[in-house]
C-alpha atoms as a PDB file:
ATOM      1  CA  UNK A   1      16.822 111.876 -93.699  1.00  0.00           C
ATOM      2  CA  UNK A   2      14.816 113.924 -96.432  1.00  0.00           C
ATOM      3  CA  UNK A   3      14.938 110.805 -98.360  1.00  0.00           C
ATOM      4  CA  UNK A   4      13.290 108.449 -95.262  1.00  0.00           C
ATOM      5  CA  UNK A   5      10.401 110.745 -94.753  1.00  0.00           C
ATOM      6  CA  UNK A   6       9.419 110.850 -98.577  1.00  0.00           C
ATOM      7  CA  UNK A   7       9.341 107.050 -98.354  1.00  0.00           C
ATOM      8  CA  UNK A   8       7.325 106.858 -95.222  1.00  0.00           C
ATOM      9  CA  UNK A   9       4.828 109.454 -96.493  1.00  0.00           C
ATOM     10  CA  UNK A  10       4.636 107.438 -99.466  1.00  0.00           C
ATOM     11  CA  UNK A  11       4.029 104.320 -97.866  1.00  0.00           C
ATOM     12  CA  UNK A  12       0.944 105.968 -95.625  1.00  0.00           C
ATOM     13  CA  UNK A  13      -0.543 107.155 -98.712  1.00  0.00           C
ATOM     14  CA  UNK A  14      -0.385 103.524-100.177  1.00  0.00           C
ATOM     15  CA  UNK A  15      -2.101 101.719 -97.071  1.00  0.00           C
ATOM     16  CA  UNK A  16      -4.632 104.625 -97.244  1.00  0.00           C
ATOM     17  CA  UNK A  17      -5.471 103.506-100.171  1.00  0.00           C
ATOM     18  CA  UNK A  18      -5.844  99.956 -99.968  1.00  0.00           C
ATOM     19  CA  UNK A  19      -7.555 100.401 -96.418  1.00  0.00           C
ATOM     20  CA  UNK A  20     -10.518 103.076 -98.448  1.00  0.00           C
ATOM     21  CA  UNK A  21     -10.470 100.245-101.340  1.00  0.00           C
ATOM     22  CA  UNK A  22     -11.352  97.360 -99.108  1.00  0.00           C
ATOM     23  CA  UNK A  23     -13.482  99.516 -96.971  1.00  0.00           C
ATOM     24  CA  UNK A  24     -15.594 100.186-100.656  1.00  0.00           C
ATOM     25  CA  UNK A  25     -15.244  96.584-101.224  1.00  0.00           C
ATOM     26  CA  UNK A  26     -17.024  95.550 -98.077  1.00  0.00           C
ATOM     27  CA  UNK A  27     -19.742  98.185 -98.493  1.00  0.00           C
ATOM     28  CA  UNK A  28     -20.323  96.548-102.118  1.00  0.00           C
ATOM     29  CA  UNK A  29     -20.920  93.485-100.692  1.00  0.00           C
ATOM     30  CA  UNK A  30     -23.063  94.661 -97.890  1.00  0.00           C
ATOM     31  CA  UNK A  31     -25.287  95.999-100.427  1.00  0.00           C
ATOM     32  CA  UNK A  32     -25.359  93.255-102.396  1.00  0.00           C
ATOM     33  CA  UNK A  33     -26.289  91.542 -99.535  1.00  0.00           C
ATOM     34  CA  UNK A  34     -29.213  93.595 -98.365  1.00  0.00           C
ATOM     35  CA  UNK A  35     -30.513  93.482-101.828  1.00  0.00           C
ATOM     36  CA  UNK A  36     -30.617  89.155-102.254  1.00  0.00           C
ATOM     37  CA  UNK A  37     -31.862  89.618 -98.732  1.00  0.00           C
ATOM     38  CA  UNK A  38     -35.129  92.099-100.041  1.00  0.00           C
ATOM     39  CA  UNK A  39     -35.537  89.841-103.082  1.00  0.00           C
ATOM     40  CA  UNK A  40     -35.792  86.733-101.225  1.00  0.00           C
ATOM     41  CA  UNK A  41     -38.510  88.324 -98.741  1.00  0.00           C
ATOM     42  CA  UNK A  42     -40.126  89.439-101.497  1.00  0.00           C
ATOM     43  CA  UNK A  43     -40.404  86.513-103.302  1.00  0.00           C
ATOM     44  CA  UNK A  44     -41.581  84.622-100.204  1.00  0.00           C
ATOM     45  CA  UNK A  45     -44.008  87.424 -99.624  1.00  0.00           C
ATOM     46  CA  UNK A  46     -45.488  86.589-103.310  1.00  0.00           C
ATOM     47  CA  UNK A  47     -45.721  83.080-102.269  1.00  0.00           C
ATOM     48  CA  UNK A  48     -47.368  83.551 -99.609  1.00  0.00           C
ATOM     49  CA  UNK A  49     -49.903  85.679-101.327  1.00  0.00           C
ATOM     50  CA  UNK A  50     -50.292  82.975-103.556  1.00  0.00           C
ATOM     51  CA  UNK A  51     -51.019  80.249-101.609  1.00  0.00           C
ATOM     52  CA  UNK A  52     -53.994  82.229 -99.164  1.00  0.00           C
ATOM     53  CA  UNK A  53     -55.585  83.595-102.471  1.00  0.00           C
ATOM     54  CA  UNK A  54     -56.815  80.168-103.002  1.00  0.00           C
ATOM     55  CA  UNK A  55     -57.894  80.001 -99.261  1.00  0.00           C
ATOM     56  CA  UNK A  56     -59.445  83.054 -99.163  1.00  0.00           C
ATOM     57  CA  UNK A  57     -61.322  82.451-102.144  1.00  0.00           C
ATOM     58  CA  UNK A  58     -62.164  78.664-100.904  1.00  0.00           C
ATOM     59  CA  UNK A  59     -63.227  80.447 -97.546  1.00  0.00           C
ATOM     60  CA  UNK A  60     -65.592  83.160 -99.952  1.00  0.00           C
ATOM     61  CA  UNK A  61     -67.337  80.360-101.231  1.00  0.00           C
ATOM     62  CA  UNK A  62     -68.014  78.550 -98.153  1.00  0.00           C
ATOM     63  CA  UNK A  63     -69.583  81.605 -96.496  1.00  0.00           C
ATOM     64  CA  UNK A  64     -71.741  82.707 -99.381  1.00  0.00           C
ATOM     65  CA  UNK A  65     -73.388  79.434 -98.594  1.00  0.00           C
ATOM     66  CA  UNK A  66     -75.944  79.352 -95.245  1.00  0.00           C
ATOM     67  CA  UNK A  67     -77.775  75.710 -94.857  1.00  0.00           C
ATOM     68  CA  UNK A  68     -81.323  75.798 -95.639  1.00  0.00           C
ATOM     69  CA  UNK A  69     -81.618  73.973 -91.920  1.00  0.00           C
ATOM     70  CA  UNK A  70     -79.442  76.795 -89.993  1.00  0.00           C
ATOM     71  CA  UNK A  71     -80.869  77.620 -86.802  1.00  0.00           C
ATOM     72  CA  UNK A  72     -82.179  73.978 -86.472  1.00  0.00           C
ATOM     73  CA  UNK A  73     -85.172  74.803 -89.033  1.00  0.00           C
ATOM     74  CA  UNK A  74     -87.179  71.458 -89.983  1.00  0.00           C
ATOM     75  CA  UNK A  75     -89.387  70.767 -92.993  1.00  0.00           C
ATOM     76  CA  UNK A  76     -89.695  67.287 -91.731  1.00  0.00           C
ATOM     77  CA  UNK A  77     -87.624  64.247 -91.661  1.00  0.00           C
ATOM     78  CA  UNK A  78     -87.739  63.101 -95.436  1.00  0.00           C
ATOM     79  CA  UNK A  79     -87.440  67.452 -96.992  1.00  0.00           C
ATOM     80  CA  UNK A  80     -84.918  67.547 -93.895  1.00  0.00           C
ATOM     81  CA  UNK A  81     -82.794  64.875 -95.780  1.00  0.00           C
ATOM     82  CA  UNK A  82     -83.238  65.752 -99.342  1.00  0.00           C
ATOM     83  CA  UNK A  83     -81.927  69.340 -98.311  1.00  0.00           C
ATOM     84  CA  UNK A  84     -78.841  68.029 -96.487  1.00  0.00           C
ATOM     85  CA  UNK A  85     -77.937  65.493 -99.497  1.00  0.00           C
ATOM     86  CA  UNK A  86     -79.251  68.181-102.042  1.00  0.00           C
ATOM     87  CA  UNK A  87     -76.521  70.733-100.161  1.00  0.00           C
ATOM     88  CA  UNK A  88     -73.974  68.497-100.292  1.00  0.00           C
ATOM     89  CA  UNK A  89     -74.270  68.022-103.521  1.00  0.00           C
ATOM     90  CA  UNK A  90     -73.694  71.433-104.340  1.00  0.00           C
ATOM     91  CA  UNK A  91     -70.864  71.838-102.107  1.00  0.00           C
ATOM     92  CA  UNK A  92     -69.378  69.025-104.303  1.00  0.00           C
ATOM     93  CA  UNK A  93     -69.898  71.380-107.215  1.00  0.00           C
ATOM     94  CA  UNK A  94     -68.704  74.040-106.553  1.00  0.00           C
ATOM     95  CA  UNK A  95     -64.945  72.211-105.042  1.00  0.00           C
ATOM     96  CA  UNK A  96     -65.525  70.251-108.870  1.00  0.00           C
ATOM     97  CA  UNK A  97     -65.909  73.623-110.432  1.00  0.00           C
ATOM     98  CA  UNK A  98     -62.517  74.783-108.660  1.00  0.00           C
ATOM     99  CA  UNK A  99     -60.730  72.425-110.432  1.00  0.00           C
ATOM    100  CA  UNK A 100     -61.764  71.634-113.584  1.00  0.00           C
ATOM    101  CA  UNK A 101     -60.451  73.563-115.940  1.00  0.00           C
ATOM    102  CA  UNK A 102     -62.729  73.568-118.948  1.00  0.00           C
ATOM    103  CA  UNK A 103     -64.685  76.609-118.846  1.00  0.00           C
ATOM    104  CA  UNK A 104     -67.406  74.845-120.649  1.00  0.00           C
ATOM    105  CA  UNK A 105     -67.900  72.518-118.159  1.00  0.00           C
ATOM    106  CA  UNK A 106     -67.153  74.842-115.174  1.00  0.00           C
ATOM    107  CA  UNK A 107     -70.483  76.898-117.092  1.00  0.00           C
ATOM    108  CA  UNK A 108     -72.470  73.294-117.048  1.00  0.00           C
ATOM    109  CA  UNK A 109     -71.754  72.918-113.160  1.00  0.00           C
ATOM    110  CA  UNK A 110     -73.146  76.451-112.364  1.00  0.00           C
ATOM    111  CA  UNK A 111     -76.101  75.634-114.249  1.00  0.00           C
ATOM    112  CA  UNK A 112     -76.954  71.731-112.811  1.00  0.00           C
ATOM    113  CA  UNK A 113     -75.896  73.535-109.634  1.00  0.00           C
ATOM    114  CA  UNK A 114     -78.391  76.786-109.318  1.00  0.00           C
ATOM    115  CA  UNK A 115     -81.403  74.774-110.672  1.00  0.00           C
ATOM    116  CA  UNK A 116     -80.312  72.141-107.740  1.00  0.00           C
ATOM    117  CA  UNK A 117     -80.922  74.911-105.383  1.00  0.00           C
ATOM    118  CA  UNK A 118     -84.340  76.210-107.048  1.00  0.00           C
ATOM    119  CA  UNK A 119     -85.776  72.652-106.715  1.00  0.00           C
ATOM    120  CA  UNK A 120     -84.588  73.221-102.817  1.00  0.00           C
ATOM    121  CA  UNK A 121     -86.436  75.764-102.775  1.00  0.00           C
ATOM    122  CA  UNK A 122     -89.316  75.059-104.481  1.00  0.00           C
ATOM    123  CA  UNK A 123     -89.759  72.147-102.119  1.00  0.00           C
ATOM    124  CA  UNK A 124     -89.099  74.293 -98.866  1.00  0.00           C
ATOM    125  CA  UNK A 125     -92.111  76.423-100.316  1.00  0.00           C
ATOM    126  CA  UNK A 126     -94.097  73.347-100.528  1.00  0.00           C
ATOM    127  CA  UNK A 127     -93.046  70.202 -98.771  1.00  0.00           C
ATOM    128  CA  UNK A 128     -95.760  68.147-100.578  1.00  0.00           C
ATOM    129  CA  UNK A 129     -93.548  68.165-103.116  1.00  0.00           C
ATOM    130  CA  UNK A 130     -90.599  66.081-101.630  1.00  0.00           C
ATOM    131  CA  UNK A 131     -92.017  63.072-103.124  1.00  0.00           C
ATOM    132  CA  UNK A 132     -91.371  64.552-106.365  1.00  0.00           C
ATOM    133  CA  UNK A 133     -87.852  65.412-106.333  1.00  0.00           C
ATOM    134  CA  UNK A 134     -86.694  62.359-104.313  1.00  0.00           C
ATOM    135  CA  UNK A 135     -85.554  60.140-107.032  1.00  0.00           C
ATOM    136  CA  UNK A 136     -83.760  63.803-108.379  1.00  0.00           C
ATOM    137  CA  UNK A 137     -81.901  63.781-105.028  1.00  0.00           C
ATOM    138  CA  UNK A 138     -81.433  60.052-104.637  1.00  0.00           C
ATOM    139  CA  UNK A 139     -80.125  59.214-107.920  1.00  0.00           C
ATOM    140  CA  UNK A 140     -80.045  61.706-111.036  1.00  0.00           C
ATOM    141  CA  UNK A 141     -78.369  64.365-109.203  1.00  0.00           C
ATOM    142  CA  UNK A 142     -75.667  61.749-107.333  1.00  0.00           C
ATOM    143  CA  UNK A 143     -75.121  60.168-110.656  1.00  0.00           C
ATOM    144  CA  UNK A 144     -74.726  63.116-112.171  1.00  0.00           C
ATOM    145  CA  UNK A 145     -71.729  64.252-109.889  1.00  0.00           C
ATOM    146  CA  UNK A 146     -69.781  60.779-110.112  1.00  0.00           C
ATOM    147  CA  UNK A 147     -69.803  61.505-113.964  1.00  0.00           C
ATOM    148  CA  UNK A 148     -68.419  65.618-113.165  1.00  0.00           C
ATOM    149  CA  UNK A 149     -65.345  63.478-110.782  1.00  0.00           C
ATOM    150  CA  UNK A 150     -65.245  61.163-113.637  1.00  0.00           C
ATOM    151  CA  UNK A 151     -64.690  64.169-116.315  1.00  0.00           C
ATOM    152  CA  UNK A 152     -61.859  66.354-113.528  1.00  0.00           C
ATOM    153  CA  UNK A 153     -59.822  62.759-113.187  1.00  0.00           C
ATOM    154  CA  UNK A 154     -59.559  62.044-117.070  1.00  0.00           C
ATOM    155  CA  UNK A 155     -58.986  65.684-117.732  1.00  0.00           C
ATOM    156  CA  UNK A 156     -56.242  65.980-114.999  1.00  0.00           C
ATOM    157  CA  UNK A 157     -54.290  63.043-116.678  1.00  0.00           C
ATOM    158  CA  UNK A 158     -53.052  65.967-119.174  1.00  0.00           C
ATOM    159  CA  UNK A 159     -53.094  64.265-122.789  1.00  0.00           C
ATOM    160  CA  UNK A 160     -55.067  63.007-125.451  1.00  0.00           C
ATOM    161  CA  UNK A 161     -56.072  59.826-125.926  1.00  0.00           C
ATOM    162  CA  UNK A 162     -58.777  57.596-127.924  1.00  0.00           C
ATOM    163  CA  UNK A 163     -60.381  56.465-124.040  1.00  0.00           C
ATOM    164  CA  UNK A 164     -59.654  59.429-122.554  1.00  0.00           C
ATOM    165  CA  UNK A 165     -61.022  61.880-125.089  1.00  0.00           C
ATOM    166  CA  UNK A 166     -64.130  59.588-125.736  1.00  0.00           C
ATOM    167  CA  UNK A 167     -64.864  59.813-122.085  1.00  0.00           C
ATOM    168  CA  UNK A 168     -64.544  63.498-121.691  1.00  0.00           C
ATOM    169  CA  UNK A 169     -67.030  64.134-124.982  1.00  0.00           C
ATOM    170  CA  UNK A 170     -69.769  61.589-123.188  1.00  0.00           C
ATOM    171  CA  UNK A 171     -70.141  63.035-120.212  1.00  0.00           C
ATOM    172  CA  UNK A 172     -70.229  66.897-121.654  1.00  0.00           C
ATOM    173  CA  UNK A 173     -72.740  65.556-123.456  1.00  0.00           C
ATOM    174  CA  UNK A 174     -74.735  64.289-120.957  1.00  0.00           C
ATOM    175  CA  UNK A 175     -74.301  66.884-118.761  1.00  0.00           C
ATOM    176  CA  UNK A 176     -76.561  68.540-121.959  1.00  0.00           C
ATOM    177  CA  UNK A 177     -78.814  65.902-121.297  1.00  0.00           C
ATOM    178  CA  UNK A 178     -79.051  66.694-117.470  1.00  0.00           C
ATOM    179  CA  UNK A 179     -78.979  70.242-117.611  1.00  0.00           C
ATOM    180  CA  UNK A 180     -82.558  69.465-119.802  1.00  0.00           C
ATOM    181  CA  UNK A 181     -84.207  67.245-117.558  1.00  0.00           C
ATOM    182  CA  UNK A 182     -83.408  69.183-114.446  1.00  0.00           C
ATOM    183  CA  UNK A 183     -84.836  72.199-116.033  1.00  0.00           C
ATOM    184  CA  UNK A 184     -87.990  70.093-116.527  1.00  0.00           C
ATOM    185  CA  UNK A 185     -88.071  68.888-113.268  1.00  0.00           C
ATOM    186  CA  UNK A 186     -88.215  72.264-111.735  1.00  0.00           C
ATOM    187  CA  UNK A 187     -91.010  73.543-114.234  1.00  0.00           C
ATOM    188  CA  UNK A 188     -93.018  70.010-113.289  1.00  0.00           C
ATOM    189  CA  UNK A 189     -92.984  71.638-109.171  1.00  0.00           C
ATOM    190  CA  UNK A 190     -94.920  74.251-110.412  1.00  0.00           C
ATOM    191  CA  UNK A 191     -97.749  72.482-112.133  1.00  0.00           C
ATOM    192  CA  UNK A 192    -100.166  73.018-109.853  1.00  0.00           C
ATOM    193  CA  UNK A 193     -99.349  76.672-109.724  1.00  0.00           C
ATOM    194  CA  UNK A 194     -99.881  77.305-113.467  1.00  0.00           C
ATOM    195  CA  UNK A 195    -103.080  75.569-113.086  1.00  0.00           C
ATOM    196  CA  UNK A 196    -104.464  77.735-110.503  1.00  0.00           C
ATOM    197  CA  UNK A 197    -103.899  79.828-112.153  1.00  0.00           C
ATOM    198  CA  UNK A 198    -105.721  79.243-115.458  1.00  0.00           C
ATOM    199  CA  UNK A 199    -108.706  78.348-113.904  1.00  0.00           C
ATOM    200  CA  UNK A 200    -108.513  81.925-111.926  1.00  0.00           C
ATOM    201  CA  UNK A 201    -108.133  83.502-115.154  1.00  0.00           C
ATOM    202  CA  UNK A 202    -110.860  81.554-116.917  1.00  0.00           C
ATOM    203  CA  UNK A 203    -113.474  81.759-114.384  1.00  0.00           C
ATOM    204  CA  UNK A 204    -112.675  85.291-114.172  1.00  0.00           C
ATOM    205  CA  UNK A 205    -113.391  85.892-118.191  1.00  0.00           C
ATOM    206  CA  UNK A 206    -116.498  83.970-117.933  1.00  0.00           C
ATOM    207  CA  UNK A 207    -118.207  85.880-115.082  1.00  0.00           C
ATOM    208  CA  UNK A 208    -116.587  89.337-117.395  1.00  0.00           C
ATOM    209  CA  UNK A 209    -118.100  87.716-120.349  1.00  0.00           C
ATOM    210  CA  UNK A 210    -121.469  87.299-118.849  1.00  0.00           C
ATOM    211  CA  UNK A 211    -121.531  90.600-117.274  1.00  0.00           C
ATOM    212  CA  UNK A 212    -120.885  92.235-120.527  1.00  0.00           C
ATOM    213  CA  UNK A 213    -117.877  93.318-119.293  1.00  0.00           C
ATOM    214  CA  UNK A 214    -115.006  92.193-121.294  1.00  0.00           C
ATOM    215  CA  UNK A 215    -115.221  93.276-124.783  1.00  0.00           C
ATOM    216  CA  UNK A 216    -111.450  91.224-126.093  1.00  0.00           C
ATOM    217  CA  UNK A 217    -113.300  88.257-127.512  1.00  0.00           C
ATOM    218  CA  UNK A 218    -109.850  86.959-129.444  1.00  0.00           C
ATOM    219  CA  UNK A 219    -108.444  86.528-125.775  1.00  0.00           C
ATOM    220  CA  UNK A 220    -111.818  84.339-124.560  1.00  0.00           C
ATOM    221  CA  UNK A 221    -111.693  82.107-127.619  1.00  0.00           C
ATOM    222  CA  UNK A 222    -108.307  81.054-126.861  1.00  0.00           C
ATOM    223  CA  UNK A 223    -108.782  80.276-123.313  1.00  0.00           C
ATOM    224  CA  UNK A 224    -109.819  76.843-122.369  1.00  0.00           C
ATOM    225  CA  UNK A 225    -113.390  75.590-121.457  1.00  0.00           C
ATOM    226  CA  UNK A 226    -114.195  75.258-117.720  1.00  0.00           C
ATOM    227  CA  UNK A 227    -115.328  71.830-118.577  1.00  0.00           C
ATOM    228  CA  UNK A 228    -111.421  71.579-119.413  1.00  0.00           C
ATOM    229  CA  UNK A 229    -109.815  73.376-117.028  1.00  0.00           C
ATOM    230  CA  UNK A 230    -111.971  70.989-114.460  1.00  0.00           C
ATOM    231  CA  UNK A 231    -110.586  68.037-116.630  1.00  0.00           C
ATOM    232  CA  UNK A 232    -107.401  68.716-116.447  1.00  0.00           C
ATOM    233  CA  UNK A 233    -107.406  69.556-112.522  1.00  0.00           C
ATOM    234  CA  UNK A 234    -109.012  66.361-111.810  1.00  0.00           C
ATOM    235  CA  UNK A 235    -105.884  64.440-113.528  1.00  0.00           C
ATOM    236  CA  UNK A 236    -103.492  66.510-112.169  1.00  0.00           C
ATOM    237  CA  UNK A 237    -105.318  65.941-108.546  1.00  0.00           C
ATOM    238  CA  UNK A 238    -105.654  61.910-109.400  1.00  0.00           C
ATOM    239  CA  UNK A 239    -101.578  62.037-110.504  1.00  0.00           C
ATOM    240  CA  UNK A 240    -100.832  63.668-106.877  1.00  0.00           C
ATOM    241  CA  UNK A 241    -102.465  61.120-105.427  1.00  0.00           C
ATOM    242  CA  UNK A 242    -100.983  58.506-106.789  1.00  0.00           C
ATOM    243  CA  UNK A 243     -97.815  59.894-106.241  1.00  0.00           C
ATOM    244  CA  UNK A 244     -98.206  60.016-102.510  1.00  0.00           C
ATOM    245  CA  UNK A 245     -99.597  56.808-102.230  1.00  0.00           C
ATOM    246  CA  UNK A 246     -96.800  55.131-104.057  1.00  0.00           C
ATOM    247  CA  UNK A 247     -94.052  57.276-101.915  1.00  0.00           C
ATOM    248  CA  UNK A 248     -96.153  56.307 -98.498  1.00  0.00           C
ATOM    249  CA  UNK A 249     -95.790  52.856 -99.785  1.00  0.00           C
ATOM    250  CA  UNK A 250     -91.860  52.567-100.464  1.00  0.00           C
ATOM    251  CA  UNK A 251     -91.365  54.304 -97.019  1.00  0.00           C
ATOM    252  CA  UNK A 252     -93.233  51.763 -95.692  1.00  0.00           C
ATOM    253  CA  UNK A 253     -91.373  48.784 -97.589  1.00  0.00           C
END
């Protein structure tokens, strides 16, 4: 009888065992479980992050931007178009900008792309100046943005090559070229200023001169004669005229 007990008591003692061993078992693997299961929403998490950085960035960039023409402002039907094509443009840019890599280039873009919007504004300032920048907006600047898709698809193709390399080194080097002439085109819209100018500041050193009251007679000798000044006004006046005639007349054609 002694005997039967022992045995029973020892055969408790073994199924308490097993049962705590699986019961640890199970809790092992519910851990493990809740741990893949915090991984994996973590890593989705991070992907998700991931992908809205780009759209939140993408979105940045699009706000920064307000039309010229919000709030249905006009300069008049031909500034009114060169502002809409001259803000696409830019938008083009800046998504070309996004995704080319080169930092060089990406430079180049920002560069073409705020002395774009200073010619915009220059214009806005002075909408007697659209005929001047038309052929900017019409065909430099478009041409110059077909090249910029031209570089991002033979840079995305990812090796070198004799075409693809001679390709990429033409166009950064006329984007150079354009960077120049754009520059030059800006400084041309303020012509007129920088002559006002002058002839302010040399009509007011002659009447100082004769009044005996300017005294820095290295300064006078370097400006230019009136005669001069009047000169070069009346070309600059006959050159705006000709200008506007020749824009009235390919509107009209």
């Amino acid at each position: 009888m002694k005997g039967l007990l022992l045995l029973i008591l020892a055969a408790l003692a073994v199924l308490v065992f097993l049962l705590a061993r699986k019961g640890k078992a199970v809790k092992t693997k519910g851990e493990e479980y809740n741990v893949a299961n915090t991984k994996r929403a973590s890593e989705r998490l991070g992907v998700a992050k991931k992908e809205e950085a780009p759209a939140a960035e993408k979105k940045s960039t699009e706000t920064k931007r307000v039309s010229r023409l919000a709030g249905k402002k006009t300069y008049g039907a031909q500034l009114d178009e060169l502002i809409r094509e001259g803000e696409a443009a830019v938008a083009e840019m800046d998504q070309l900008t996004e995704k080319i890599k080169d930092e060089e280039i990406r430079e180049k873009i920002g560069e073409i792309s705020h002395v774009t919007e200073k010619i915009l504004d220059a214009a806005i300032e002075d909408p007697s100046k659209a005929p001047q920048i038309k052929k900017f907006f019409r065909y430099y600047l478009p041409t110059t943005i077909k090249l910029l898709n031209s570089y991002d698809k033979l840079s995305s193709q990812g090796i070198d090559g004799e075409n693809i390399d001679k390709g990429l080194k033409s166009i950064d080097t006329m984007l150079d070229v354009s960077i120049e002439a754009f520059k030059k085109r800006l400084d041309s819209l303020f012509a007129d200023q920088a002559l006002d100018i002058e002839t302010d500041i040399d009509v007011m050193n002659q009447m100082l001169k004769r009044e005996g009251l300017s005294t820095n007679e290295d300064f006078l000798a370097e400006r230019p004669a009136t005669s001069d000044v009047e000169a070069a006004a009346s070309a600059f006046s006959s050159s705006n005229t000709a200008s506007a005639a020749a824009a009235q007349a390919e509107q009209k054609g």
